[in-house]
Protein backbone atom coordinates (compact mmCIF):
# COMPACT_ATOMS: atom_id res chain seq x y z
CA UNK A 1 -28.47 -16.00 -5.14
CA UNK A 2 -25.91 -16.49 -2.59
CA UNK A 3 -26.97 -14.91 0.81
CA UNK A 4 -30.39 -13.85 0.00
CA UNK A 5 -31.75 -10.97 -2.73
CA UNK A 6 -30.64 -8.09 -2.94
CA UNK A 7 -31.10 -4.80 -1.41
CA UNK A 8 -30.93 -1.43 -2.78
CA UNK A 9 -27.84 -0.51 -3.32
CA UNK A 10 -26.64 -4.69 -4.35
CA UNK A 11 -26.43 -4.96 -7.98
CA UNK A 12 -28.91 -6.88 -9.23
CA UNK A 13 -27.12 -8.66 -12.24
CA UNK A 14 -24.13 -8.97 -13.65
CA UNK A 15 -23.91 -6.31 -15.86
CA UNK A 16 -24.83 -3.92 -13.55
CA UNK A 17 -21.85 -5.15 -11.28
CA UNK A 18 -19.61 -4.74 -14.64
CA UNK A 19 -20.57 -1.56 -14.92
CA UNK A 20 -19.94 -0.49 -10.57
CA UNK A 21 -17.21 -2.08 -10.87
CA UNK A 22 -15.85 0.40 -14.09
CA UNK A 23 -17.33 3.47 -12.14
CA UNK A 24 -15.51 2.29 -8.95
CA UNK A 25 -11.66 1.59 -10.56
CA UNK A 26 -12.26 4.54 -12.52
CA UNK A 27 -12.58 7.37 -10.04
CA UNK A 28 -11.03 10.43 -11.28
CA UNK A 29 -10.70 12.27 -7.60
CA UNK A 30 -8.75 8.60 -6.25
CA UNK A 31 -5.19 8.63 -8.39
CA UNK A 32 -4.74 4.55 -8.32
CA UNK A 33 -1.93 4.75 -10.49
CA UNK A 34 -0.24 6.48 -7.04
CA UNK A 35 -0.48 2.99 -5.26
CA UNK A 36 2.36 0.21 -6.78
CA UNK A 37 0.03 -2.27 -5.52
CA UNK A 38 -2.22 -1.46 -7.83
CA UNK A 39 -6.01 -2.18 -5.96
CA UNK A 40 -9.03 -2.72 -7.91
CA UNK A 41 -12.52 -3.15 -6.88
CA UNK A 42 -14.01 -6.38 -8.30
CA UNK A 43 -17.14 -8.27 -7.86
CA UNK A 44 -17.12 -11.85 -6.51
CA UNK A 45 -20.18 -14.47 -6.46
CA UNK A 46 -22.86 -13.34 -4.64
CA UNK A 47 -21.91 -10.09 -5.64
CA UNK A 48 -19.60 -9.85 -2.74
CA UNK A 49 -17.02 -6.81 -3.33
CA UNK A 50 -13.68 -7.25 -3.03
CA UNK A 51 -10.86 -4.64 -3.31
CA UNK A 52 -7.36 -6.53 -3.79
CA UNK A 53 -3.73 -5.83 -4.73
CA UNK A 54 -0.34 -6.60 -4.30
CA UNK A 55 1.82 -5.43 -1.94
CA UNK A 56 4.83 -8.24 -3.38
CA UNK A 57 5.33 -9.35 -6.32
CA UNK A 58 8.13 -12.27 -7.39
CA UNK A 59 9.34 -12.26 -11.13
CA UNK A 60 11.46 -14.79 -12.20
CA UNK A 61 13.17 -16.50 -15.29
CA UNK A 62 15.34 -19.19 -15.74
CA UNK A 63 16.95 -21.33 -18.85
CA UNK A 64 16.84 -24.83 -18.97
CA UNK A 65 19.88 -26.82 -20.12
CA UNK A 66 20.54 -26.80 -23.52
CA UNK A 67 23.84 -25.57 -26.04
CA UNK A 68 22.44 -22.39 -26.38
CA UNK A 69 21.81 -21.55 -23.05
CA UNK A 70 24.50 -24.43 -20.82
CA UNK A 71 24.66 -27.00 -19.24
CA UNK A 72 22.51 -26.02 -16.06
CA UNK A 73 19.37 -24.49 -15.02
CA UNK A 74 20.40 -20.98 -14.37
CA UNK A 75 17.86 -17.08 -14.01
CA UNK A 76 17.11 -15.20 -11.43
CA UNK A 77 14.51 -13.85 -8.56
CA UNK A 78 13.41 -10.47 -8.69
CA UNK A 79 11.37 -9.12 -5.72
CA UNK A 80 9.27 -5.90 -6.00
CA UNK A 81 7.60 -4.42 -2.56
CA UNK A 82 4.90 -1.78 -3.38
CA UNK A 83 6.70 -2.12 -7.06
CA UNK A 84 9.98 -1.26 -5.81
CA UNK A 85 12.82 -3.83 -6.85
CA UNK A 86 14.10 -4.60 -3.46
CA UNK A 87 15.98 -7.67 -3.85
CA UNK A 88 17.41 -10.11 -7.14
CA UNK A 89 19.29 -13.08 -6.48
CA UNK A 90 21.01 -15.49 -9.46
CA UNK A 91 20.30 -18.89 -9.35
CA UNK A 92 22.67 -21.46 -11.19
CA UNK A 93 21.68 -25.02 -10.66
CA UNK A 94 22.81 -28.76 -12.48
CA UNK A 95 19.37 -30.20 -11.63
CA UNK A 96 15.64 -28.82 -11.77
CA UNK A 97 15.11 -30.25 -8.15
CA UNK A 98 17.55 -28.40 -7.11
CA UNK A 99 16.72 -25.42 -8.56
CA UNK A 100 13.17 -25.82 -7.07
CA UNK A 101 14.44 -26.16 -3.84
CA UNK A 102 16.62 -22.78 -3.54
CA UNK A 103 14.20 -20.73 -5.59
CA UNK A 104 11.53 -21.72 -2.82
CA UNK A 105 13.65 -21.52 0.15
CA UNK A 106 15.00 -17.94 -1.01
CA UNK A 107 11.34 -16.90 -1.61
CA UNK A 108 10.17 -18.24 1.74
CA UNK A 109 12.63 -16.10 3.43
CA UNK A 110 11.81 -13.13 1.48
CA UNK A 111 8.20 -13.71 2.98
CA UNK A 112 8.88 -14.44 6.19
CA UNK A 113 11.40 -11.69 6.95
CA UNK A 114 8.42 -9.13 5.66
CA UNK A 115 5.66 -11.29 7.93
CA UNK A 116 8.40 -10.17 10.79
CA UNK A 117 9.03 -6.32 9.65
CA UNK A 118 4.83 -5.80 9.31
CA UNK A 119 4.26 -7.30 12.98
């Protein structure tokens, strides 16, 4: 077992850690459905206990060329904070590359202008 055996209070197996982490997502008094970023508790190797969400999440969809779409590569960027749509940008591009490159670049400065609001 990774970082020794357990001690009261570590599960001891995984089932036991299936069934912690049930009791911990599932606490009636703690409203999760509250948070947008939607944290669960989860078990990791070594039974190491993690509690993760999302602050941001990026949904996006494009069409590729063909007749019943046209000629280019075209969707856009939707950007949820705390699962509020804050921004959506179109993208229309002639070439995949290209489309790579200003879907990245417009998602990079998404991040980095909320690294630089958080500071």
């Amino acid at each position: 077992m990774n970082g020794g055996n357990a001690l009261p209070g570590c599960p001891n197996d995984w089932d036991e850690a299936y069934k912690l982490e049930k009791q911990l997502n599932n606490d009636e008094e703690f409203d999760r459905e509250d948070l947008p970023f939607n944290p669960t508790w989860k078990f990791d190797c070594g039974f190491k206990l993690d509690y993760d969400g999302s602050l941001v999440r990026i949904s996006s969809r494009f069409y590729p060329p063909k007749t019943h779409y046209g000629a280019t590569w075209d969707g856009n960027v939707t950007v949820y904070f705390l699962g509020e749509k804050v921004s959506k940008r179109a993208f229309d591009c002639p070439t995949l590359d290209e489309l790579k490159s200003q879907v990245e670049a417009y998602v990079k400065s998404i991040t980095d202008n909320l690294k630089v609001a958080l500071k």
